[in-house]
Protein backbone atom coordinates (compact mmCIF):
# COMPACT_ATOMS: atom_id res chain seq x y z
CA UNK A 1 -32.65 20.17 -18.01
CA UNK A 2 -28.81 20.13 -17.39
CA UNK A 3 -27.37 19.36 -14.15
CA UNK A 4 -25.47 21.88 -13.38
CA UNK A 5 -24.58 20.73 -9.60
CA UNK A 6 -23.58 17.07 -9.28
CA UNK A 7 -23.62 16.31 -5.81
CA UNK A 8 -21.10 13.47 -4.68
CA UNK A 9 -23.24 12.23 -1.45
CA UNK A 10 -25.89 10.65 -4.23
CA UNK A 11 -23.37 8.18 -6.11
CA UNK A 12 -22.20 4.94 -4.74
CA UNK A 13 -18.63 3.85 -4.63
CA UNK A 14 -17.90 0.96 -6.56
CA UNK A 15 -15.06 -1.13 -7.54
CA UNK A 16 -12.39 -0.59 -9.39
CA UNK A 17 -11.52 -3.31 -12.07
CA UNK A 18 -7.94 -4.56 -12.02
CA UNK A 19 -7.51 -3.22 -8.43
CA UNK A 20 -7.30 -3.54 -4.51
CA UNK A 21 -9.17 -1.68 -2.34
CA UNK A 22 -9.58 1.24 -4.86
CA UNK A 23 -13.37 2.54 -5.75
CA UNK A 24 -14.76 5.18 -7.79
CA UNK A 25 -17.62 7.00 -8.27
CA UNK A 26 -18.34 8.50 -11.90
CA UNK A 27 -19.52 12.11 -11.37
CA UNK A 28 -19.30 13.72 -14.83
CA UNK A 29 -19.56 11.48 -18.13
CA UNK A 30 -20.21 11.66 -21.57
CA UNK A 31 -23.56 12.50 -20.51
CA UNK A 32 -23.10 15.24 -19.14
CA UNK A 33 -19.72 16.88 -20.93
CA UNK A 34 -18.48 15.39 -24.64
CA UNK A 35 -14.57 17.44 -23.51
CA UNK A 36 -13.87 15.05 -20.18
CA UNK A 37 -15.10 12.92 -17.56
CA UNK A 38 -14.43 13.16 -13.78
CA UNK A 39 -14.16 10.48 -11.46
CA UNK A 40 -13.75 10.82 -7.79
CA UNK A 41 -11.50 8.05 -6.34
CA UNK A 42 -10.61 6.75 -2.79
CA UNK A 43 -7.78 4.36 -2.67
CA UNK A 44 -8.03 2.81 1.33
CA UNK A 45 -4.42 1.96 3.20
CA UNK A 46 -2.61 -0.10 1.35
CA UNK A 47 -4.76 -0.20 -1.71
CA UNK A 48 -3.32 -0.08 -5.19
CA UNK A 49 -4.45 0.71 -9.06
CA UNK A 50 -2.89 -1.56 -10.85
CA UNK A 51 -0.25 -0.78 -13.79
CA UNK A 52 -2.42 -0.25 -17.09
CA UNK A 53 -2.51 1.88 -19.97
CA UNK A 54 -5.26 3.91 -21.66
CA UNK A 55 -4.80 4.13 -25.51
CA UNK A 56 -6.66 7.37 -25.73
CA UNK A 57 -7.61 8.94 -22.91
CA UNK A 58 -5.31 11.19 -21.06
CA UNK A 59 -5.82 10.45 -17.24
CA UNK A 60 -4.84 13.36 -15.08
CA UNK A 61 -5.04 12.79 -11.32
CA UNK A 62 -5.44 14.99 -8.80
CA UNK A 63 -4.29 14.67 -5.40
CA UNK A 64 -7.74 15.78 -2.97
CA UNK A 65 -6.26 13.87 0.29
CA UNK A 66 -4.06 11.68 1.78
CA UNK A 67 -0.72 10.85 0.00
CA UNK A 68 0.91 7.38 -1.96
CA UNK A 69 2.98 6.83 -4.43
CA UNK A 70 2.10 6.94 -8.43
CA UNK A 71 4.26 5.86 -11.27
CA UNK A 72 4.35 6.71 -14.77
CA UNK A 73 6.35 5.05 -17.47
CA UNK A 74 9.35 4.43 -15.52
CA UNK A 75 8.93 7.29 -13.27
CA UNK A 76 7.44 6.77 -8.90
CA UNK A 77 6.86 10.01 -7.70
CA UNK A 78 5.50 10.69 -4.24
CA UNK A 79 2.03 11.86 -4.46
CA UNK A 80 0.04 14.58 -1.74
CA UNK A 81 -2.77 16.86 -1.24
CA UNK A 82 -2.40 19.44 -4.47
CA UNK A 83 -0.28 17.20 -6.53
CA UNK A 84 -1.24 15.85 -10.43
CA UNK A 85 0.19 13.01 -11.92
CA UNK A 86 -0.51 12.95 -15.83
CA UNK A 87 -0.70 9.64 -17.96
CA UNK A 88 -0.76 10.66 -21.47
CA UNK A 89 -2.18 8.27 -23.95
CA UNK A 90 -0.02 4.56 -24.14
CA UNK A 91 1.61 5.15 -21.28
CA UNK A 92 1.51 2.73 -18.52
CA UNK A 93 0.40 4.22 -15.01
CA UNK A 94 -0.60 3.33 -11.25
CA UNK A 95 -1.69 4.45 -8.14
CA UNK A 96 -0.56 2.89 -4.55
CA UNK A 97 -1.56 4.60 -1.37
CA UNK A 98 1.39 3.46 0.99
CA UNK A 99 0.36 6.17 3.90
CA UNK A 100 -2.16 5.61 7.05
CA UNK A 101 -5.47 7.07 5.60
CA UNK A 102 -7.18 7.26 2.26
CA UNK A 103 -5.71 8.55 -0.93
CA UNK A 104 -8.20 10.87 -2.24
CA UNK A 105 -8.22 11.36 -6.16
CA UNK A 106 -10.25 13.56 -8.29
CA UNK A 107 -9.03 11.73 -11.73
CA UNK A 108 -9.92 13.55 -14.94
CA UNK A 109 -10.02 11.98 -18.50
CA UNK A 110 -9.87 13.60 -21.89
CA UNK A 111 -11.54 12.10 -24.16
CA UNK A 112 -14.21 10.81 -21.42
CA UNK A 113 -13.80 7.25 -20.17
CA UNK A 114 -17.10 6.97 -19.47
C-alpha cells in the first residue's frame, strides 16, 4: 500500500555532501512520486551549501524557518520564513544561514533527485 502520510519524526538527518553543517532528510522520492522529490533541510548557524549546479533537476527551496542568505547565478538574496529561491537546471546555487538559529528548508526537485 501507498504511504500516503510520511511522517518526518521517523527519518534521520544526515549529511549533506559538499557542505558544512547542513543535513537532510529525504521524505518523498522516486519511490514514492515519479513528478518530484522533497527533502527537508536544516542548515545550523553558520552552516553553508556549497555553490553547485544540478544539470536537470530544478531545485526550488522553501523557506520553513529561520533566515540566511541564498545565491543564484550571480544573484544573493536574503532568504526568510515564506520565501523560495528557484535554481533552474545549470545554474549554479547555494545556501548560507548567516542568522542565530537554524535555516529551515523544505527543498523540492523536479525531476526527483532521489
Amino acid at each position: 500500500a501507498m504511504n500516503v502520510l510520511i511522517r518526518n519524526a521517523k527519518f534521520d538527518w544526515s549529511g549533506i555532501e559538499g557542505s558544512q553543517a547542513a543535513y537532510s532528510k529525504d521524505l518523498v522520492t522516486s519511490q514514492e512520486w515519479n513528478a518530484a522529490s522533497l527533502h527537508y533541510v536544516r542548515v545550523e548557524p553558520g552552516g553553508e551549501i556549497d555553490m553547485h549546479t544540478h544539470l536537470v533537476e530544478t531545485e526550488a527551496h522553501f523557506v520553513v524557518s529561520g533566515e540566511g542568505k541564498g545565491t543564484a547565478g550571480d544573484q544573493t538574496y536574503h532568504l526568510t520564513a515564506g520565501d523560495v529561491l528557484l535554481a533552474l537546471p545549470g545554474i549554479a546555487h547555494s545556501v548560507h544561514n548567516n542568522g542565530p538559529q537554524d535555516l529551515v528548508l523544505l527543498c523540492i526537485f523536479n525531476p526527483p533527485l532521489a
